[in-house]
N, C-alpha and C. Protein backbone atom coordinates (compact mmCIF):
# COMPACT_ATOMS: atom_id res chain seq x y z
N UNK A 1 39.72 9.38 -35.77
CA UNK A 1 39.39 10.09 -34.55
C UNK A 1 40.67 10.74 -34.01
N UNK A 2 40.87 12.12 -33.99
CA UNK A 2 41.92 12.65 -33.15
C UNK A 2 41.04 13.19 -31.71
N UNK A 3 42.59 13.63 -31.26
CA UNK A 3 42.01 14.29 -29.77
C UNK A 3 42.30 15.44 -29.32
N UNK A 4 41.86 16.41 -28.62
CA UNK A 4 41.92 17.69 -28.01
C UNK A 4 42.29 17.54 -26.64
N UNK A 5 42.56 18.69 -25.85
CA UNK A 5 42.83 19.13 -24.41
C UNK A 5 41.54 19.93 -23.92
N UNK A 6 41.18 19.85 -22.90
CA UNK A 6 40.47 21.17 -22.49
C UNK A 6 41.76 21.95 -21.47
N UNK A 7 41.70 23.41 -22.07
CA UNK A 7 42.34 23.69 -21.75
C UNK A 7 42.40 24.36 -19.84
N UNK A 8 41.18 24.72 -19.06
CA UNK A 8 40.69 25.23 -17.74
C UNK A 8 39.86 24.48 -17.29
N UNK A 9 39.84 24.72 -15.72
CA UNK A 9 38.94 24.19 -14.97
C UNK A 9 39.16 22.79 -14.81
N UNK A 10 38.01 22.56 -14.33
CA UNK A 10 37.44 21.13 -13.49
C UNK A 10 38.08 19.83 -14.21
N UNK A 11 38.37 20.02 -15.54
CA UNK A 11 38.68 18.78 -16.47
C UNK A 11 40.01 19.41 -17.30
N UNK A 12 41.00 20.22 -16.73
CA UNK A 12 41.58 20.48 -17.21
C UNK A 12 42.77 20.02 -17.67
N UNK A 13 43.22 19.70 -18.99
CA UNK A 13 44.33 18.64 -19.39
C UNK A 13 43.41 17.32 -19.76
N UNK A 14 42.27 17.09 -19.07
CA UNK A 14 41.30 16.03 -20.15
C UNK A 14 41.09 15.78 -21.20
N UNK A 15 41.70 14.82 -22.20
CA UNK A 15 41.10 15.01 -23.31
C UNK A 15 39.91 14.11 -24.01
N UNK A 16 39.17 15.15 -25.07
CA UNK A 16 38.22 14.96 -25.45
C UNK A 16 38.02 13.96 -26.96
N UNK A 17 37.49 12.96 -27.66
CA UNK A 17 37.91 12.77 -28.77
C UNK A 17 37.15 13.49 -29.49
N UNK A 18 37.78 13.80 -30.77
CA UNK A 18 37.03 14.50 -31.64
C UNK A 18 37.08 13.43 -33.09
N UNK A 19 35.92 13.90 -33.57
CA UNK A 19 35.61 12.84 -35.24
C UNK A 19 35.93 13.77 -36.01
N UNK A 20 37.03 13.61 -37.16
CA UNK A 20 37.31 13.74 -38.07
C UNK A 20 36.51 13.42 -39.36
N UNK A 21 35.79 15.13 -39.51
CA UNK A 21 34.84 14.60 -40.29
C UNK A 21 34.91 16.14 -40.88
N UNK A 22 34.43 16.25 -42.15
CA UNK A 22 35.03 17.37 -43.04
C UNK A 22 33.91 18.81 -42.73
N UNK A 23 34.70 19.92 -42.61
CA UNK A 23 33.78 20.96 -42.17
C UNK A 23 33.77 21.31 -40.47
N UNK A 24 34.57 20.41 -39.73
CA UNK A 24 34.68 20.13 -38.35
C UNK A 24 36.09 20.49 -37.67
N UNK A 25 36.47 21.62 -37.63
CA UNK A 25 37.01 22.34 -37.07
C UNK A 25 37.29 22.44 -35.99
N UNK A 26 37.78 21.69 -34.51
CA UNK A 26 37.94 22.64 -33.14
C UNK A 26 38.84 23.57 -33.26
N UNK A 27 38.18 24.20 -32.34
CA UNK A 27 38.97 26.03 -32.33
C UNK A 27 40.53 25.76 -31.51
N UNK A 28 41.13 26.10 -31.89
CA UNK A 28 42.39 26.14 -31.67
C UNK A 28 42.36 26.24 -29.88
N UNK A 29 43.41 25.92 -30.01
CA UNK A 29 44.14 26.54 -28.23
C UNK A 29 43.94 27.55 -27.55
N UNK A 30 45.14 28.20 -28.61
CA UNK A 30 45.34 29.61 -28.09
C UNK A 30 44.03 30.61 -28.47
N UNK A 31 42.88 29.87 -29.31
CA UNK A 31 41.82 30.91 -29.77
C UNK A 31 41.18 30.68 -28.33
N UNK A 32 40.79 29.37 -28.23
CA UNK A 32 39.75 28.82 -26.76
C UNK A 32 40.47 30.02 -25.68
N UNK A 33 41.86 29.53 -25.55
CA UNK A 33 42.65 30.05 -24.37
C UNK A 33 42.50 31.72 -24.39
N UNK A 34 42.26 32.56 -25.19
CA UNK A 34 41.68 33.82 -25.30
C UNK A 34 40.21 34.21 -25.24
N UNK A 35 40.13 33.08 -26.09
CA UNK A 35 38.05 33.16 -25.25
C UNK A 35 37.70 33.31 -23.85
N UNK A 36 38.22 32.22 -23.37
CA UNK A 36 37.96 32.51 -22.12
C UNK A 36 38.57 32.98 -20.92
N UNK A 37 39.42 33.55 -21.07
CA UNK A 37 39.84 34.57 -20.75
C UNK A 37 38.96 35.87 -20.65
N UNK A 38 38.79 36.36 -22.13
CA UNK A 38 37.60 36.93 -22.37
C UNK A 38 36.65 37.11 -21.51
N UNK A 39 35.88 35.92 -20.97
CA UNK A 39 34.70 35.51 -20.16
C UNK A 39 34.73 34.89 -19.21
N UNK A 40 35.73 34.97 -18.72
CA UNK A 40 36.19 34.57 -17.24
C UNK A 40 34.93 35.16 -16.30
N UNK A 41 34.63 36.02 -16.32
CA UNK A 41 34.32 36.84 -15.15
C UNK A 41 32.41 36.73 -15.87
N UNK A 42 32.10 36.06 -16.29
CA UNK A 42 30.55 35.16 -17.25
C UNK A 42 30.40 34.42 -17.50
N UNK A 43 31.37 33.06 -17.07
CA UNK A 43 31.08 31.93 -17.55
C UNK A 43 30.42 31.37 -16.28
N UNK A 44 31.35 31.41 -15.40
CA UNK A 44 30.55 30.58 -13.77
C UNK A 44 28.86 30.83 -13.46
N UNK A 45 28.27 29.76 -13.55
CA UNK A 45 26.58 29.51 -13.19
C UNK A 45 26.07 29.96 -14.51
N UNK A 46 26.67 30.06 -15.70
CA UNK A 46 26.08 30.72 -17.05
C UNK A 46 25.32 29.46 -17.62
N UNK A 47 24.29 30.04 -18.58
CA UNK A 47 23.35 28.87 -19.53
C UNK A 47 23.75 29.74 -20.77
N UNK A 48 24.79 28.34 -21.29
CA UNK A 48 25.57 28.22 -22.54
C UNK A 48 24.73 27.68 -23.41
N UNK A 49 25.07 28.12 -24.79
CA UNK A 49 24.11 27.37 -25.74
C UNK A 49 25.70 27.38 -27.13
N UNK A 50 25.67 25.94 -27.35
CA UNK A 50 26.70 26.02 -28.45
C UNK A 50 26.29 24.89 -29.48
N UNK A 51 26.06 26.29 -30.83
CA UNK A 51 25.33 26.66 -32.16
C UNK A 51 26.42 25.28 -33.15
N UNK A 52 26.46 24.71 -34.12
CA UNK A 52 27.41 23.98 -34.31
C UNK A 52 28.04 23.27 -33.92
N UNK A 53 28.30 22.56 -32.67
CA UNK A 53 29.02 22.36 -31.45
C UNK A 53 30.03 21.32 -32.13
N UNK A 54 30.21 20.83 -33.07
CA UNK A 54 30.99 20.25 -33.35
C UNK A 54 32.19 19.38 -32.99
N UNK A 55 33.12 19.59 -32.21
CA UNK A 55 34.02 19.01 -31.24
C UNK A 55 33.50 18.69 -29.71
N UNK A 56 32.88 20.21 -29.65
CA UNK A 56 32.43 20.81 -28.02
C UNK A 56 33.60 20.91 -27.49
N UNK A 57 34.60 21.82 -28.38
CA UNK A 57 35.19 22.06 -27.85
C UNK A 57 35.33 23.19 -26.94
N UNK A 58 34.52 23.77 -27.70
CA UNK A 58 33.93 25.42 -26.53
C UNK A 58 32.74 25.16 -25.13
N UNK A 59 31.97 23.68 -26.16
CA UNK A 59 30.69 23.83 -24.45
C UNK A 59 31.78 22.96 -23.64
N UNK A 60 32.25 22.23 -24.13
CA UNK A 60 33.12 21.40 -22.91
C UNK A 60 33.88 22.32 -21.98
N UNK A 61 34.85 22.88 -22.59
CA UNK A 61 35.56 24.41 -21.86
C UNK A 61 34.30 24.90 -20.78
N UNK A 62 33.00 25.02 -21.43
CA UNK A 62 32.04 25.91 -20.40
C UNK A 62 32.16 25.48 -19.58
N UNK A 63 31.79 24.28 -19.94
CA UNK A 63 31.37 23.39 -18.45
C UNK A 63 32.32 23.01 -17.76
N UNK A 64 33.60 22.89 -18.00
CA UNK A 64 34.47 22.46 -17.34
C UNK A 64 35.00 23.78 -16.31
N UNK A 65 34.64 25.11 -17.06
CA UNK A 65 34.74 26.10 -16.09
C UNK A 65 33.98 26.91 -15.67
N UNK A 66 32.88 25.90 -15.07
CA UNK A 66 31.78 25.95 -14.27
C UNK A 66 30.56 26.70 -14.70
N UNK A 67 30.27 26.09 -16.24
CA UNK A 67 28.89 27.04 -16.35
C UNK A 67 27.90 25.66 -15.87
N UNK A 68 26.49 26.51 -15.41
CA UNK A 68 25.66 25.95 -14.76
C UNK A 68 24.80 24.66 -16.01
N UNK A 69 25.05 25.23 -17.38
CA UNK A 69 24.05 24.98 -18.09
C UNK A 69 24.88 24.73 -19.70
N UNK A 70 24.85 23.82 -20.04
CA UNK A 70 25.46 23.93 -21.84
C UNK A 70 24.39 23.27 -22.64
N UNK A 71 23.98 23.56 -23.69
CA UNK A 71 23.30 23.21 -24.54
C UNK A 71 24.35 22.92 -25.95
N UNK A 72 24.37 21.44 -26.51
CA UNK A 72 24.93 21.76 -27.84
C UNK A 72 24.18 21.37 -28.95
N UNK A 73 23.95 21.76 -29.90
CA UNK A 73 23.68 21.64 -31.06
C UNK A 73 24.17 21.31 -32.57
N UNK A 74 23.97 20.15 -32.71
CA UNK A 74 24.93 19.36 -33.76
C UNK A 74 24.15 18.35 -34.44
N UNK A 75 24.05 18.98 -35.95
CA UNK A 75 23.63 18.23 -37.37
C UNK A 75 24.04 16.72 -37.78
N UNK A 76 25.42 16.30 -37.11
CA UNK A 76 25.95 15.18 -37.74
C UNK A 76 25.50 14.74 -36.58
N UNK A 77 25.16 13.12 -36.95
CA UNK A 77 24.90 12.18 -36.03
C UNK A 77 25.87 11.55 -35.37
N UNK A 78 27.09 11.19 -36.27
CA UNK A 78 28.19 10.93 -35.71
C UNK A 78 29.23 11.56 -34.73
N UNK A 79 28.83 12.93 -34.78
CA UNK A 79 29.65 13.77 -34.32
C UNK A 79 28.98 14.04 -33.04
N UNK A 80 27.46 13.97 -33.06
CA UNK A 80 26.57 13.93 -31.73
C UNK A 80 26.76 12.96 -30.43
N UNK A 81 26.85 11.37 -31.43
CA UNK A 81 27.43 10.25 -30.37
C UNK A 81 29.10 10.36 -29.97
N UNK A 82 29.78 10.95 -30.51
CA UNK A 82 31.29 11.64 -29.98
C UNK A 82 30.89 12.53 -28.71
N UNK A 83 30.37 13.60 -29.00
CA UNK A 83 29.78 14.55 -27.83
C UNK A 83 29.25 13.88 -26.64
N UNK A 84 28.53 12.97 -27.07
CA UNK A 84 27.27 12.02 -25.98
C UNK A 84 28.33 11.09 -25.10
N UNK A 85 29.13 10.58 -25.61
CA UNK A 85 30.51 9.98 -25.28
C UNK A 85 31.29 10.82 -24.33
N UNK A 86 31.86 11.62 -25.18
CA UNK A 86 32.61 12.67 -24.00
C UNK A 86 32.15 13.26 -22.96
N UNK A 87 30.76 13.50 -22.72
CA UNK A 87 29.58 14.20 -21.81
C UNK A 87 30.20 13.10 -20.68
N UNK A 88 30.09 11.93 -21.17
CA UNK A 88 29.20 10.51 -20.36
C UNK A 88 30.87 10.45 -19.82
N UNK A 89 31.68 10.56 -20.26
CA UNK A 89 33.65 10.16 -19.91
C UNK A 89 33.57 10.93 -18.89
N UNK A 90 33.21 12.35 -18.91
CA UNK A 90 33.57 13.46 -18.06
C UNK A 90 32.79 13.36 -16.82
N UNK A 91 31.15 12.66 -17.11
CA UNK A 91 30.48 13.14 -15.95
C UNK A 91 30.03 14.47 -16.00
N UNK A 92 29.40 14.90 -17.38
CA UNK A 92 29.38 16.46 -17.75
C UNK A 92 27.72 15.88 -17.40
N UNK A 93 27.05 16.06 -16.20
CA UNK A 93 25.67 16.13 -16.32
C UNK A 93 25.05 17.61 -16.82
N UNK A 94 25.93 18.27 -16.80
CA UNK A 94 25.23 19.68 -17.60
C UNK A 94 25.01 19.70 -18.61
N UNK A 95 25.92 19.07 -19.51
CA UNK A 95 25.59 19.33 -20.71
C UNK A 95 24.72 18.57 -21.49
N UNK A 96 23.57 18.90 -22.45
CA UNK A 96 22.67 18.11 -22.83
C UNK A 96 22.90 18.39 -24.47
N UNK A 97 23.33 17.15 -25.54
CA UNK A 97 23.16 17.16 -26.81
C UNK A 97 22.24 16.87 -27.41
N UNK A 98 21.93 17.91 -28.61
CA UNK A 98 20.90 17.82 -29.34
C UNK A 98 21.37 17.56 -31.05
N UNK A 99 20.64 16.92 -31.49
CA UNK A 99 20.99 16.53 -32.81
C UNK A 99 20.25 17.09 -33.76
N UNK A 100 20.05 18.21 -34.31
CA UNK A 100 19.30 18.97 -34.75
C UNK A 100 19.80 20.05 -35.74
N UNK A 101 19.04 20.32 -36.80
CA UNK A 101 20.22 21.47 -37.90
C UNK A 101 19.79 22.83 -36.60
N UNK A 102 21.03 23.89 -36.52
CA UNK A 102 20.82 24.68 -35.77
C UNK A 102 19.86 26.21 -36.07
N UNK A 103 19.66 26.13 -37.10
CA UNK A 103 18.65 27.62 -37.74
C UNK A 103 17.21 26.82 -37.62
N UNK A 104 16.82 25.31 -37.62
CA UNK A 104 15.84 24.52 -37.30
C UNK A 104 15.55 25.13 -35.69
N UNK A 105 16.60 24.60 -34.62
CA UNK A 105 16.69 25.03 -33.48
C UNK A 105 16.12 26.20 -32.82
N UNK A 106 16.54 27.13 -33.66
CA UNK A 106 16.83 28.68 -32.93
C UNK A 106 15.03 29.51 -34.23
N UNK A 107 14.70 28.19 -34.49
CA UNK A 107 13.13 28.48 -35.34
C UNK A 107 12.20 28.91 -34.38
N UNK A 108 12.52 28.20 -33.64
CA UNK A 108 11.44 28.27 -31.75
C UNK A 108 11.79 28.98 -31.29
N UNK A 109 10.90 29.43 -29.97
CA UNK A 109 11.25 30.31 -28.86
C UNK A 109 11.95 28.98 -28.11
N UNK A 110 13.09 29.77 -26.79
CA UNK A 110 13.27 28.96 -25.66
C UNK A 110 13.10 29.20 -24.54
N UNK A 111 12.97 28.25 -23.97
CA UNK A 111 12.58 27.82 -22.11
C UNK A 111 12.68 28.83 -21.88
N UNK A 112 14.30 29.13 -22.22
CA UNK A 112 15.29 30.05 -21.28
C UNK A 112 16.16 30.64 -21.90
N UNK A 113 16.23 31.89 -21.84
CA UNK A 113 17.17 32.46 -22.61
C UNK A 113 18.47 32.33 -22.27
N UNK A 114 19.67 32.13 -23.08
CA UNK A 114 20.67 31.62 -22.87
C UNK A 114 21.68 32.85 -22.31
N UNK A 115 22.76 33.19 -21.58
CA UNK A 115 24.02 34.53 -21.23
C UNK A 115 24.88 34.07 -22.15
N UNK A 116 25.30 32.93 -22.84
CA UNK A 116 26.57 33.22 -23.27
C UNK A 116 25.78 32.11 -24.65
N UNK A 117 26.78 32.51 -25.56
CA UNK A 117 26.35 31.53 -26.79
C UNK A 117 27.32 31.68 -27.91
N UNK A 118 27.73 30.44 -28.28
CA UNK A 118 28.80 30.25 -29.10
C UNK A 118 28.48 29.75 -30.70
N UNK A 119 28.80 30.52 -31.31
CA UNK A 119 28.56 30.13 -32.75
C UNK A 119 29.88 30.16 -33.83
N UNK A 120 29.92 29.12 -34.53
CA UNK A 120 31.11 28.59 -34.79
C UNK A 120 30.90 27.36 -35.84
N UNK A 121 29.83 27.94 -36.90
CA UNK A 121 29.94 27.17 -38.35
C UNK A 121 30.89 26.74 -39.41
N UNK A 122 30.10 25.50 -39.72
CA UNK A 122 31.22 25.29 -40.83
C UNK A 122 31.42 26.34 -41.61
N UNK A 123 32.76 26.72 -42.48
CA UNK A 123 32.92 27.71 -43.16
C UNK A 123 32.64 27.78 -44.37
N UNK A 124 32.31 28.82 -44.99
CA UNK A 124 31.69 29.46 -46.53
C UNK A 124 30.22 28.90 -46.40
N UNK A 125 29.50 28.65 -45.91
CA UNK A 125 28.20 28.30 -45.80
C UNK A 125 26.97 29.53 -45.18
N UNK A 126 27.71 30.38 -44.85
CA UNK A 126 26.96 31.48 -44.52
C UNK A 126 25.77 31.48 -44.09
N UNK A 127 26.30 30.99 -42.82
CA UNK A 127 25.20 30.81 -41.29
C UNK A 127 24.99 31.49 -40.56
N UNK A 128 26.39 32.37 -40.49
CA UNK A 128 26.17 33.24 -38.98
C UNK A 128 25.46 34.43 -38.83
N UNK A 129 24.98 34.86 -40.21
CA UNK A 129 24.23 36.09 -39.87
C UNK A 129 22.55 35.43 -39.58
N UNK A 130 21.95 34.50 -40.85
CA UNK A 130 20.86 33.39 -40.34
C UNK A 130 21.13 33.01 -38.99
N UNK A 131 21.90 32.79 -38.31
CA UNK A 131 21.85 32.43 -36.84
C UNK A 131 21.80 33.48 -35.56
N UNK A 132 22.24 34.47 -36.25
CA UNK A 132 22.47 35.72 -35.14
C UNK A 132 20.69 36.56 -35.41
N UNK A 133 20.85 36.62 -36.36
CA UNK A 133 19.12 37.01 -36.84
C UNK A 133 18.22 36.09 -35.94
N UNK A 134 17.93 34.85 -36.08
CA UNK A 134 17.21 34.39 -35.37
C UNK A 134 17.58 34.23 -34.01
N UNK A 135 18.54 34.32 -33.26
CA UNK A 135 18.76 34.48 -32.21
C UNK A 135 18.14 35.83 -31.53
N UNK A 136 18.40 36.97 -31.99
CA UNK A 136 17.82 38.45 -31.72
C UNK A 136 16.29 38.18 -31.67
N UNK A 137 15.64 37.58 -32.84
CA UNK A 137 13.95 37.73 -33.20
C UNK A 137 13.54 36.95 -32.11
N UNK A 138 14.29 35.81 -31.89
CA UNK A 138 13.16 34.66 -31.30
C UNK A 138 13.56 35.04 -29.92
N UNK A 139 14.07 35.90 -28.99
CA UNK A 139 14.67 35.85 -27.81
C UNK A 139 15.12 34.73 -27.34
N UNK A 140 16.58 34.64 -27.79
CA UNK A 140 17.55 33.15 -27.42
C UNK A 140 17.95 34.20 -25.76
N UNK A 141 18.56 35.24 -26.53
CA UNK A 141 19.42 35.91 -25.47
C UNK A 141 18.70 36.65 -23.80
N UNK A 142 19.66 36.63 -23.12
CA UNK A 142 19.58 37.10 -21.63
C UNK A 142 19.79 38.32 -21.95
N UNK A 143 19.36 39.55 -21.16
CA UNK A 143 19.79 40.68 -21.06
C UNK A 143 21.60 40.56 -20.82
N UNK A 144 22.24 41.26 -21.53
CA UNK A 144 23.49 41.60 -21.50
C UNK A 144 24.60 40.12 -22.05
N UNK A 145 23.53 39.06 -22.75
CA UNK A 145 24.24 38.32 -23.48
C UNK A 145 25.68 37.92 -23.89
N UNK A 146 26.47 37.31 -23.91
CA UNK A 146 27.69 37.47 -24.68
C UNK A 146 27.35 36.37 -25.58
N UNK A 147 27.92 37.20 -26.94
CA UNK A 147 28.01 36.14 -28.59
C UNK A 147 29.10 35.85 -28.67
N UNK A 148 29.93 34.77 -29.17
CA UNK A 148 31.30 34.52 -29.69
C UNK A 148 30.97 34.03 -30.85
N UNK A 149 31.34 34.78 -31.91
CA UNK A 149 31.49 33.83 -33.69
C UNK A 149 32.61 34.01 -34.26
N UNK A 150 33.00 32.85 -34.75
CA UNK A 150 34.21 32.49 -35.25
C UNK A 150 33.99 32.22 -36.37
N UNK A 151 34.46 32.91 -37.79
CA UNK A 151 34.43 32.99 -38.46
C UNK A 151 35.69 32.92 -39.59
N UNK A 152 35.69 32.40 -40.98
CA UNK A 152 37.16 32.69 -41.69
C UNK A 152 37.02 34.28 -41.60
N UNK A 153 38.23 34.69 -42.14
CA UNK A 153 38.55 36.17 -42.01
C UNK A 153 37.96 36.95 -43.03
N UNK A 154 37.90 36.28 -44.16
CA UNK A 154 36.98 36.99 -45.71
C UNK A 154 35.44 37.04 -45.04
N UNK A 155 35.43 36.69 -44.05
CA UNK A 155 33.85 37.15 -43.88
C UNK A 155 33.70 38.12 -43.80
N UNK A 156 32.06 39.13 -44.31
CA UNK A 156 32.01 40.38 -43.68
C UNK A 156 30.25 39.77 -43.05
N UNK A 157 30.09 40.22 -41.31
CA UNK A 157 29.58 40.03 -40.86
C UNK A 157 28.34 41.21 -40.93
N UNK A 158 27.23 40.90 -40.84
CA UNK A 158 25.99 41.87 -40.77
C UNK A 158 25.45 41.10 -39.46
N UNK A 159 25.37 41.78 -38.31
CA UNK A 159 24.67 41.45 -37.59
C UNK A 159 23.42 42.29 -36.45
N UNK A 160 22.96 42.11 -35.65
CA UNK A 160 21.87 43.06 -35.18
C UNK A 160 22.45 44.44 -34.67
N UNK A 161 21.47 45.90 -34.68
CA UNK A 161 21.74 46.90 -34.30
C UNK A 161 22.62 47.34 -33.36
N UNK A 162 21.92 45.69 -31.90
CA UNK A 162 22.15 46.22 -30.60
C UNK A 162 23.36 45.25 -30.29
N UNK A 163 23.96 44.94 -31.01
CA UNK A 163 25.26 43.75 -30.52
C UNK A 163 25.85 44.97 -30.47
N UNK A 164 26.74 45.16 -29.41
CA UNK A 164 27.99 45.38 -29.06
C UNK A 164 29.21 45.20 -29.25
N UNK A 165 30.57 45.12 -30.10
CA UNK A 165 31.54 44.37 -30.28
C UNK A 165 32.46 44.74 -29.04
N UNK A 166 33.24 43.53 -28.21
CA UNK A 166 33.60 44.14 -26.99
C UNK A 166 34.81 43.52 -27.52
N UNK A 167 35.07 42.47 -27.98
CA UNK A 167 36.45 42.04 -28.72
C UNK A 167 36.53 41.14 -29.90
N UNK A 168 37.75 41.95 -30.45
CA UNK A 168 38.06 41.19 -32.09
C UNK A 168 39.17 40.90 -32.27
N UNK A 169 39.56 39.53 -32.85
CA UNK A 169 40.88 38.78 -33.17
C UNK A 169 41.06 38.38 -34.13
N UNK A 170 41.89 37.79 -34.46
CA UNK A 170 42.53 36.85 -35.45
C UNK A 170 43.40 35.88 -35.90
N UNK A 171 43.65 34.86 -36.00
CA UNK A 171 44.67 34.06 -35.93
C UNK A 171 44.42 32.95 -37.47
N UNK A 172 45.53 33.75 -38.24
CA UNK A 172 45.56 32.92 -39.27
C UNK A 172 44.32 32.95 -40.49
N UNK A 173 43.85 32.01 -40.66
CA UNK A 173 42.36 32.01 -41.53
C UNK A 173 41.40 32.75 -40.59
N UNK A 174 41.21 32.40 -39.33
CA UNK A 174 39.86 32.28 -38.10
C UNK A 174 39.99 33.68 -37.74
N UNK A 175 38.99 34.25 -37.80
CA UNK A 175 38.58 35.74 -37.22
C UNK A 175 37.34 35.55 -36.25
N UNK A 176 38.12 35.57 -35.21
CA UNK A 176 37.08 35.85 -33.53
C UNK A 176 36.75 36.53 -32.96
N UNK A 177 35.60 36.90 -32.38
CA UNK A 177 34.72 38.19 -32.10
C UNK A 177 33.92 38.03 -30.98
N UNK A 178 33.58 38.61 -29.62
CA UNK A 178 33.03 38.55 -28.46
C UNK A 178 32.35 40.19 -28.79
N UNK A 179 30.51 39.48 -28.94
CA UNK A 179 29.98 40.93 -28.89
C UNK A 179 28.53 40.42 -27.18
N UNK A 180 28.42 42.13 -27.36
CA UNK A 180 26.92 41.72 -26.04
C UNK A 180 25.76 42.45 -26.44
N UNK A 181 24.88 41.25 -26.61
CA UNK A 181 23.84 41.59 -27.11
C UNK A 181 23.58 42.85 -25.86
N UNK A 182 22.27 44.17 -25.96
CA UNK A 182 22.18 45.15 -25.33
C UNK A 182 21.03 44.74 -25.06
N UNK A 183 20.48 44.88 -23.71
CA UNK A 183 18.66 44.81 -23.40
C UNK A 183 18.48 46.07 -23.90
């Protein structure tokens, strides 16, 4: 088990544990620390949905800088009771974990369509266009949406007509991308 920082907000300098478990990645620092930045001005009262959630290291960030709503979604069981743990340390009543493969998930319609949504698969498994596809069909998204996918850099992404790319990065292997879905 290692550990992370969140880097803003309410729990800031808190750290989170994360399970060391292969395919499980948290996003760097300085990537988080540019994300949200990014979405500073969309995260407060937002209904987050995070695809992979793996660390949580991104829904934790949400919630810690004040989104109303996080949803995570995470395949490993072990990695779910880490999340369920850290929720319960923080006092994160927002955030609610689900243990579920995420293209299973995003099979359904939801409640509620989500503003911001983070996707951030294990790598070479080629999820994110299966996830962005069903996100568009099944209406995950809010009018004027924001996507974040993090991806290795050899990816080439195909994704819907109406995404928007509003920003693109890179650091190292990880190629990061903030698009908005268009009503």
């Amino acid at each position: 088990m290692s550990k992370i920082k969140i880097i803003g907000g309410n729990w800031r300098s808190r750290q989170i544990e994360v399970l060391d478990a292969q395919g499980l990645r948290p996003t760097p620092n300085r990537v988080r620390e540019t994300l949200f930045n990014w979405l500073q001005g969309d995260i407060f009262n937002a209904y987050c949905l995070d695809l992979f959630a793996g660390s949580g290291a991104l829904s934790f960030e949400a919630a810690s800088r004040g989104a109303k709503s996080v949803v995570q979604v995470e395949n490993n069981a072990a990695a779910c009771d880490v999340l369920k743990v850290n929720a319960q340390k923080l006092g994160a009543v927002q955030i609610q974990t689900l243990q579920t493969d995420a293209l299973t998930y995003l099979a359904k319609s939801p409640e509620t369509p989500f503003d911001i949504v983070f996707i951030d698969p294990p790598f070479g498994l080629d999820l994110v266009a299966q996830s962005c596809d069903l996100l568009a069909k099944n209406n995950w998204l809010a009018p004027y949406a924001k996507i974040y996918v993090e991806t290795e850099t050899t990816l080439k992404l195909e994704l819907p007509e109406n995404w928007l790319l509003l920003k693109d990065k890179s650091a190292g292997e990880v190629a990061y991308r903030l698009f908005q879905f268009g009503a």
